[in-house]
N, C-alpha and C. Protein backbone atom coordinates (compact mmCIF):
# COMPACT_ATOMS: atom_id res chain seq x y z
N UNK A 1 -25.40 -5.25 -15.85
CA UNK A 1 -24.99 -4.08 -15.11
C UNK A 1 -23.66 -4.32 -14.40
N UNK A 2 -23.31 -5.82 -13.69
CA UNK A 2 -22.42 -5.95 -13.08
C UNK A 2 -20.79 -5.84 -13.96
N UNK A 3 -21.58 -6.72 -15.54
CA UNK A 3 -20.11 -6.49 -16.82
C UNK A 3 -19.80 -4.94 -16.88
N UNK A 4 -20.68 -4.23 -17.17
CA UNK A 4 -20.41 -2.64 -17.30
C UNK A 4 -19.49 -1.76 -16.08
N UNK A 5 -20.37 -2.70 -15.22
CA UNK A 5 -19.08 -1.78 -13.94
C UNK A 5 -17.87 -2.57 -14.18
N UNK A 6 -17.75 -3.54 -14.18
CA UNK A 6 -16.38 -4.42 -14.37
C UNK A 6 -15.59 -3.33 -15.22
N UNK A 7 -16.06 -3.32 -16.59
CA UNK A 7 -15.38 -3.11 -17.58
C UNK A 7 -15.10 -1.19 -17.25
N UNK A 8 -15.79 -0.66 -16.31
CA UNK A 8 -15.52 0.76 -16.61
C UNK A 8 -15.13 1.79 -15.38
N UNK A 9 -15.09 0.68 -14.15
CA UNK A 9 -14.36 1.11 -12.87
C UNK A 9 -12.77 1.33 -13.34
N UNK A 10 -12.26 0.58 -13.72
CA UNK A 10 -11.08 1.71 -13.41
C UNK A 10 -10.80 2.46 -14.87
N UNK A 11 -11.27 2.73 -15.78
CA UNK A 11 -11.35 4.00 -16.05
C UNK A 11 -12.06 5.82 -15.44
N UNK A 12 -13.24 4.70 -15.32
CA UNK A 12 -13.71 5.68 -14.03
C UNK A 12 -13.43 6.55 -12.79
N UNK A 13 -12.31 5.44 -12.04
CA UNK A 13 -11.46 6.02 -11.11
C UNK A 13 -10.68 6.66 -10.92
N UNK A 14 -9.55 6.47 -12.35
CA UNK A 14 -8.22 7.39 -13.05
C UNK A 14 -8.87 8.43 -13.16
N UNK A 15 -10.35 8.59 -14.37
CA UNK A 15 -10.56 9.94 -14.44
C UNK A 15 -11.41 10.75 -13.28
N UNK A 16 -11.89 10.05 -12.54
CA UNK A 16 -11.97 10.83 -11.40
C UNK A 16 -11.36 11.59 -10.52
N UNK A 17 -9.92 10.76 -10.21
CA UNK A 17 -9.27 10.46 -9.08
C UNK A 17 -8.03 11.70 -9.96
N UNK A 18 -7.56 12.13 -11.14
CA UNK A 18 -7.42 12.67 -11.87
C UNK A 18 -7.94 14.15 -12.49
N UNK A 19 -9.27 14.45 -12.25
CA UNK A 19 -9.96 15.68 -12.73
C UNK A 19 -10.80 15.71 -11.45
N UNK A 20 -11.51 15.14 -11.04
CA UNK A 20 -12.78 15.84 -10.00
C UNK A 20 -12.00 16.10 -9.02
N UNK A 21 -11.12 14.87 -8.28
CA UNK A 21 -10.90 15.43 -6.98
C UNK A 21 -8.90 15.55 -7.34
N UNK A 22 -8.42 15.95 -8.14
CA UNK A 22 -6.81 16.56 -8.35
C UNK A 22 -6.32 17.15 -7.19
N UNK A 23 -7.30 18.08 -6.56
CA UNK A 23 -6.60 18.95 -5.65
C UNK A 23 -6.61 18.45 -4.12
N UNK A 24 -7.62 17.87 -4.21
CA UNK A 24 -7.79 16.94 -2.36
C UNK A 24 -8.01 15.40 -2.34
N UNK A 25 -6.79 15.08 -1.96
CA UNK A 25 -6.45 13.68 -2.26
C UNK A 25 -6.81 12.84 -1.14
N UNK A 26 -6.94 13.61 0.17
CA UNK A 26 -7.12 13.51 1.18
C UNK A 26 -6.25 12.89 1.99
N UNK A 27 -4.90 12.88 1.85
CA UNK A 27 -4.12 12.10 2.84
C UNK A 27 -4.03 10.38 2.50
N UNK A 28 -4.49 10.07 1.69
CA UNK A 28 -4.75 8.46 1.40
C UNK A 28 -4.14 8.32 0.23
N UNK A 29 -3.59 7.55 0.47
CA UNK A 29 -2.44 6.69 -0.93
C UNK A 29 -3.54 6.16 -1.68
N UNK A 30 -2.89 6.13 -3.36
CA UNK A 30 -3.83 5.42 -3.96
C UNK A 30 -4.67 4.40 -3.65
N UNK A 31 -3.63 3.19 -3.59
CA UNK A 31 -4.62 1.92 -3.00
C UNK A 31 -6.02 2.15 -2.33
N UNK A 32 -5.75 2.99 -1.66
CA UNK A 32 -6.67 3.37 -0.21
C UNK A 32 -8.31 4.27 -0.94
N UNK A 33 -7.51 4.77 -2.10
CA UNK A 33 -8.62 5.82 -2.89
C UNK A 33 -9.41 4.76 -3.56
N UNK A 34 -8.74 3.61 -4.07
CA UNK A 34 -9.14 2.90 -5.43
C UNK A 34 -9.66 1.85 -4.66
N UNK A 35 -9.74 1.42 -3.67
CA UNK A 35 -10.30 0.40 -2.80
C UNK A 35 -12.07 1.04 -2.17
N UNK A 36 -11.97 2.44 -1.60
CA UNK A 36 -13.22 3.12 -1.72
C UNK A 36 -13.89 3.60 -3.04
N UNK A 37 -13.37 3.60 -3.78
CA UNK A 37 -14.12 3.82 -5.11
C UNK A 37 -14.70 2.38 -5.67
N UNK A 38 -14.18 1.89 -5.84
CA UNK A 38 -14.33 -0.07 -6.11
C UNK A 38 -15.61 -0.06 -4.97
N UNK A 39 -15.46 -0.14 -3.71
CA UNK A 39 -16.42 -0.57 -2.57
C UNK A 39 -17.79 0.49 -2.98
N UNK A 40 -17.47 1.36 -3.34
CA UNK A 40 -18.58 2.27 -3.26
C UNK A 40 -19.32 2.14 -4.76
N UNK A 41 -18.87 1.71 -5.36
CA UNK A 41 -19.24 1.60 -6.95
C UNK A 41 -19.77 -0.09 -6.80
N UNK A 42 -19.11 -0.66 -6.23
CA UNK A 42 -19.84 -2.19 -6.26
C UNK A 42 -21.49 -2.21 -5.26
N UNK A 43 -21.59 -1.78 -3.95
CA UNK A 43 -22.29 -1.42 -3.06
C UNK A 43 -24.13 -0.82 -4.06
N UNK A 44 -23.09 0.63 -4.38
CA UNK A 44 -24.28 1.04 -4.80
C UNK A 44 -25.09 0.46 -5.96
N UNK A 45 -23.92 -0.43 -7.08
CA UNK A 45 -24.33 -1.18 -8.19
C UNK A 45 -26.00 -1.90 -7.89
N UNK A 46 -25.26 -2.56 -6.65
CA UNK A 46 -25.97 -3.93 -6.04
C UNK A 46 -27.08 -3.63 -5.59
N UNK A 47 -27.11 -2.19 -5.09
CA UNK A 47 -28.23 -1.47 -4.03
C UNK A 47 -29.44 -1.16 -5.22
N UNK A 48 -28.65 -0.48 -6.18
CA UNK A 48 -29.49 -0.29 -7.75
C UNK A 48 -30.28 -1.55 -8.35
N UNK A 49 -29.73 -2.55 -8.51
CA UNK A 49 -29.96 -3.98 -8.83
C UNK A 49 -31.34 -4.22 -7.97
N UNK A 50 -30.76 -4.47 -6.68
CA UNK A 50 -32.00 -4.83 -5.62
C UNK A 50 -33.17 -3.83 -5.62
N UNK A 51 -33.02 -2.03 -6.12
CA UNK A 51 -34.07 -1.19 -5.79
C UNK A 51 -34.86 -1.86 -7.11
N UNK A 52 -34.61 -2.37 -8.22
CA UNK A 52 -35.34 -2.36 -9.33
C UNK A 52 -36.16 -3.42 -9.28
N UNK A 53 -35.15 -4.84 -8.79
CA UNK A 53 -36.02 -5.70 -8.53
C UNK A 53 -37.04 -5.91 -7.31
N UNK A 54 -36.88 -4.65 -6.22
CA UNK A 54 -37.95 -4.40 -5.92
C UNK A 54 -39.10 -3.86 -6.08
N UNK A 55 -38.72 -3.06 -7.08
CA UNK A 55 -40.33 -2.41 -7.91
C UNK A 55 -40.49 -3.54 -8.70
N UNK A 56 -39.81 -3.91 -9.46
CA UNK A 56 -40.80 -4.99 -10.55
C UNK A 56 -41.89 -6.39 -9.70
N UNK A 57 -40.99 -6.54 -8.73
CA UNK A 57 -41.48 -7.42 -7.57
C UNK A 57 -43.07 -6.88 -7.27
N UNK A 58 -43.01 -5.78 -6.65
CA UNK A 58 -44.31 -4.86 -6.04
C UNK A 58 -45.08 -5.05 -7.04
N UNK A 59 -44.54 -4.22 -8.78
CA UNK A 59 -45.48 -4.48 -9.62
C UNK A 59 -46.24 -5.92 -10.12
N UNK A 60 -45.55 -6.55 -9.76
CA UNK A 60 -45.96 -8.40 -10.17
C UNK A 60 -46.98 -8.48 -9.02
N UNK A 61 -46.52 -7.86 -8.22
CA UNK A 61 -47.52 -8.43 -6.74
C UNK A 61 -48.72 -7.55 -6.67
N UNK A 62 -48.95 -6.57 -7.84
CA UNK A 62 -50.34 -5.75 -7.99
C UNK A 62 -50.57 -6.43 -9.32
N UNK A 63 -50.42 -7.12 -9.91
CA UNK A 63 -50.49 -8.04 -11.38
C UNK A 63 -50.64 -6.66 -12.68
N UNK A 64 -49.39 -6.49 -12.41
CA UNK A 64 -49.65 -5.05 -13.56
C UNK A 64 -49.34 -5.54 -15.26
N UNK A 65 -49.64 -4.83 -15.78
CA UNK A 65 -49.35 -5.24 -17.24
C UNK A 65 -47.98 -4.96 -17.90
N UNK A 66 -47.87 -5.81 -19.02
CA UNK A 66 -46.51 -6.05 -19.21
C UNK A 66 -46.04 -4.27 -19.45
N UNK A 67 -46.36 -3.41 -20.09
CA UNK A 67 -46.04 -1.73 -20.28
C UNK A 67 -46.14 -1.67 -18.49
N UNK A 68 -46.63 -1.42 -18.06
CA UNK A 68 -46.43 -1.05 -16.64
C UNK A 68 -45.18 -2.13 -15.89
N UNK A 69 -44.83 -3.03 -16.21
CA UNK A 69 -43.68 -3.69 -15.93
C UNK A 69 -42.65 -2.73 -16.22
N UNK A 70 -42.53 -2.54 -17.70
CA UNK A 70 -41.58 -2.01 -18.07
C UNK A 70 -41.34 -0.35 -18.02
N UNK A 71 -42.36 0.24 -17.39
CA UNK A 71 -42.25 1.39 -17.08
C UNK A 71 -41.73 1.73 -15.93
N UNK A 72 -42.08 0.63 -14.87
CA UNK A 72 -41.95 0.76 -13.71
C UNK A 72 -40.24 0.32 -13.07
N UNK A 73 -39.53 -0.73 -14.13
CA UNK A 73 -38.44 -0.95 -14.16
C UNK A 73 -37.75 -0.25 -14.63
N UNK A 74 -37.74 0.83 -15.86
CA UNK A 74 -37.18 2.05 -16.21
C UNK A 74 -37.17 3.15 -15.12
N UNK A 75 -38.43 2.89 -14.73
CA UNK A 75 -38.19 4.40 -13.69
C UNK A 75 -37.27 4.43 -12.30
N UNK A 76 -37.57 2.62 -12.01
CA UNK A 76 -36.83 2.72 -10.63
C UNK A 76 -35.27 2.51 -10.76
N UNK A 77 -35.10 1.97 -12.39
CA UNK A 77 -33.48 2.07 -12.69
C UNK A 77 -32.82 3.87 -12.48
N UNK A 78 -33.68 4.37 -13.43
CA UNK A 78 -33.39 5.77 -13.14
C UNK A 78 -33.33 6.35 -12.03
N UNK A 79 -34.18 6.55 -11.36
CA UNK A 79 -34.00 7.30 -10.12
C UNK A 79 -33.51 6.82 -8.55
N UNK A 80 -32.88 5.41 -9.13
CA UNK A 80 -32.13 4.61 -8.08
C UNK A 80 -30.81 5.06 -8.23
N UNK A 81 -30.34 4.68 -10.06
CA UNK A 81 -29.11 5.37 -10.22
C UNK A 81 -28.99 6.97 -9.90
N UNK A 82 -29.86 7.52 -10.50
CA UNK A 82 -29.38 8.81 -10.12
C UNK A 82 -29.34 9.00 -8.11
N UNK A 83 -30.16 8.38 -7.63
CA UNK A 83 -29.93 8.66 -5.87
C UNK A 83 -28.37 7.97 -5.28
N UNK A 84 -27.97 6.67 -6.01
CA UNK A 84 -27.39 6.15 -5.32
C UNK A 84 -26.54 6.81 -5.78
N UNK A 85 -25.78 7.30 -6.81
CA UNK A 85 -25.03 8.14 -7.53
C UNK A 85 -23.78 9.62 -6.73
N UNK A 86 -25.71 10.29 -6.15
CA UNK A 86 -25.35 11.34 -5.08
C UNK A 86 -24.64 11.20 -3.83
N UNK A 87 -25.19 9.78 -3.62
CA UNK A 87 -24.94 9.23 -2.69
C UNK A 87 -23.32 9.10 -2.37
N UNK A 88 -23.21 8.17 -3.53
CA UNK A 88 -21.74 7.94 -3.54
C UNK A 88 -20.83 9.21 -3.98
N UNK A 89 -21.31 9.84 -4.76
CA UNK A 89 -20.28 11.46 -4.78
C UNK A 89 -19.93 11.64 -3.28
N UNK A 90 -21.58 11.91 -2.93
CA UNK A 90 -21.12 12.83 -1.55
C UNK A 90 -20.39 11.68 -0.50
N UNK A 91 -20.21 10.64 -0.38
CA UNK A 91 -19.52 9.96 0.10
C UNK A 91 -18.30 9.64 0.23
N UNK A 92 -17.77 9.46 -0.73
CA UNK A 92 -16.14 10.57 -1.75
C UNK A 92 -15.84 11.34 -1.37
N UNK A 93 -16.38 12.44 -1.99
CA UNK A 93 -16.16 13.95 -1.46
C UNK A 93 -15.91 13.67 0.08
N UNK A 94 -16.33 13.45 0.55
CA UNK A 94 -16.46 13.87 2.07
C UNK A 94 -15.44 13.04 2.76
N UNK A 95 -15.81 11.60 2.84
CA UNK A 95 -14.76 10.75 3.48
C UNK A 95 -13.28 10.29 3.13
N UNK A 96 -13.48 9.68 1.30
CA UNK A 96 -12.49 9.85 1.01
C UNK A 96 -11.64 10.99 0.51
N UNK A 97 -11.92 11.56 -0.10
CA UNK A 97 -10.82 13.12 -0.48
C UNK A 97 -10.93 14.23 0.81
N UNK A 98 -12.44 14.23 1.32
CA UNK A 98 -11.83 15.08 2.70
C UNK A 98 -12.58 16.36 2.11
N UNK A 99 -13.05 17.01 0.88
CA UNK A 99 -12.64 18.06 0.37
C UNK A 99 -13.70 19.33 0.77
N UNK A 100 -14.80 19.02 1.73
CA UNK A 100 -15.81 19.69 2.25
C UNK A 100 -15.72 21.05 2.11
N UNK A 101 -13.87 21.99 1.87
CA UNK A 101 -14.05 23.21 1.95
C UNK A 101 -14.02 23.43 0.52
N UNK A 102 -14.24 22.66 -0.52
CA UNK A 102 -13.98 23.09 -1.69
C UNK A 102 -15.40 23.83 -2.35
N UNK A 103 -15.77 24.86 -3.15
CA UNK A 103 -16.87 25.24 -3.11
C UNK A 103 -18.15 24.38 -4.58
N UNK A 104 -18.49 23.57 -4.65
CA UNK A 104 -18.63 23.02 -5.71
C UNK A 104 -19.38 24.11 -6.49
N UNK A 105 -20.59 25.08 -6.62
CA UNK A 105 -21.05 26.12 -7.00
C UNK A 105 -20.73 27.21 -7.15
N UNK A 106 -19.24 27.14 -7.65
CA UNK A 106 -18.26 28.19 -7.88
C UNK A 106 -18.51 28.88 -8.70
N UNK A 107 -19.19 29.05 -9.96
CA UNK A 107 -19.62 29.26 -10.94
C UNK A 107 -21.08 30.00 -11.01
N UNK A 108 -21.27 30.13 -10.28
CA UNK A 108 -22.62 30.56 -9.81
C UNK A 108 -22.60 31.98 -10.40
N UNK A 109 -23.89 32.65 -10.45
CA UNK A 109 -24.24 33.77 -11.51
C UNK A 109 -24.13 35.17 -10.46
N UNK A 110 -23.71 34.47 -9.02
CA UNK A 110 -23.20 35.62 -8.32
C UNK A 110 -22.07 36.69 -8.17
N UNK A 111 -21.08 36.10 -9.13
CA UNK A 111 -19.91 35.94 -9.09
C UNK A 111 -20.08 37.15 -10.02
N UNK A 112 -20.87 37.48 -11.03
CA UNK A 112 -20.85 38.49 -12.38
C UNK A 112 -21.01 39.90 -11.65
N UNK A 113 -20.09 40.28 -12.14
CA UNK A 113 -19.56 41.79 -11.52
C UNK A 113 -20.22 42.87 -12.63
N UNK A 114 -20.47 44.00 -12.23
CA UNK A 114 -20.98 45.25 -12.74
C UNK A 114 -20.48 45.28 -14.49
N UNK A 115 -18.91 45.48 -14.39
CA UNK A 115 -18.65 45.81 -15.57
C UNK A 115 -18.91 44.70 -16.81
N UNK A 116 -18.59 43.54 -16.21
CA UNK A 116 -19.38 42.16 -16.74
C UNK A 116 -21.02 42.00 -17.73
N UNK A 117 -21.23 43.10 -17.07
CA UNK A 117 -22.85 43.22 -17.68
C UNK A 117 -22.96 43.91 -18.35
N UNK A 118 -22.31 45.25 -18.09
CA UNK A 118 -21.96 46.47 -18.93
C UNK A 118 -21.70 45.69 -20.30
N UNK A 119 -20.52 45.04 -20.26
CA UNK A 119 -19.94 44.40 -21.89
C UNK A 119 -21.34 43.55 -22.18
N UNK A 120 -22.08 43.18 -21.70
CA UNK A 120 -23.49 42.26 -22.28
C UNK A 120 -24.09 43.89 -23.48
């Protein structure tokens, strides 16, 4: 996990730092962007690492079977990455780019106007 981030942080960052947040840079020079992205991508890596080997831990310590090992290490990979994930967006978003007034649910099905439906 740790080679994969190696190898895909700074592509990651360009295209982030590039398409998600283009418009709110937040006042911070690169360095400053690519130093919180690095910290926040290593952090949560590690946090992911440790949540998994704490379930497999728990599961060893209820003597579960080898399928329940491996179920239980799939699941807490998943839903560690996906939490720590949010985590770190909204951490971004907020501290480093600043961008709180931007509306992320812009797209929303509220937006469809009368005549819009008419052409349906």
């Amino acid at each position: 996990m740790l080679f994969a981030l190696a190898v895909s942080i700074v592509p990651t960052f360009i295209l982030s730092d590039l398409l998600i947040w283009s418009d709110s840079k937040g006042g911070r020079r690169l360095h400053q962007r690519a130093i919180a992205f690095a910290s926040a991508s290593v952090i949560g890596s590690l946090s992911s690492i440790a949540f998994v080997w704490l379930a497999v831990k728990t599961a060893t310590t209820f003597h579960a079977n080898h399928l329940s090992m491996v179920v239980t290490a799939n699941v807490a990979s998943l839903g560690s990455g996906f939490l720590i994930w949010i985590i770190r967006y909204t951490y971004l978003d907020r501290r480093v780019y600043n961008s709180t007034n931007k509306n992320v649910f812009d797209f929303a099905p509220s937006r469809i106007v009368e005549s819009d439906v008419d052409e349906i």
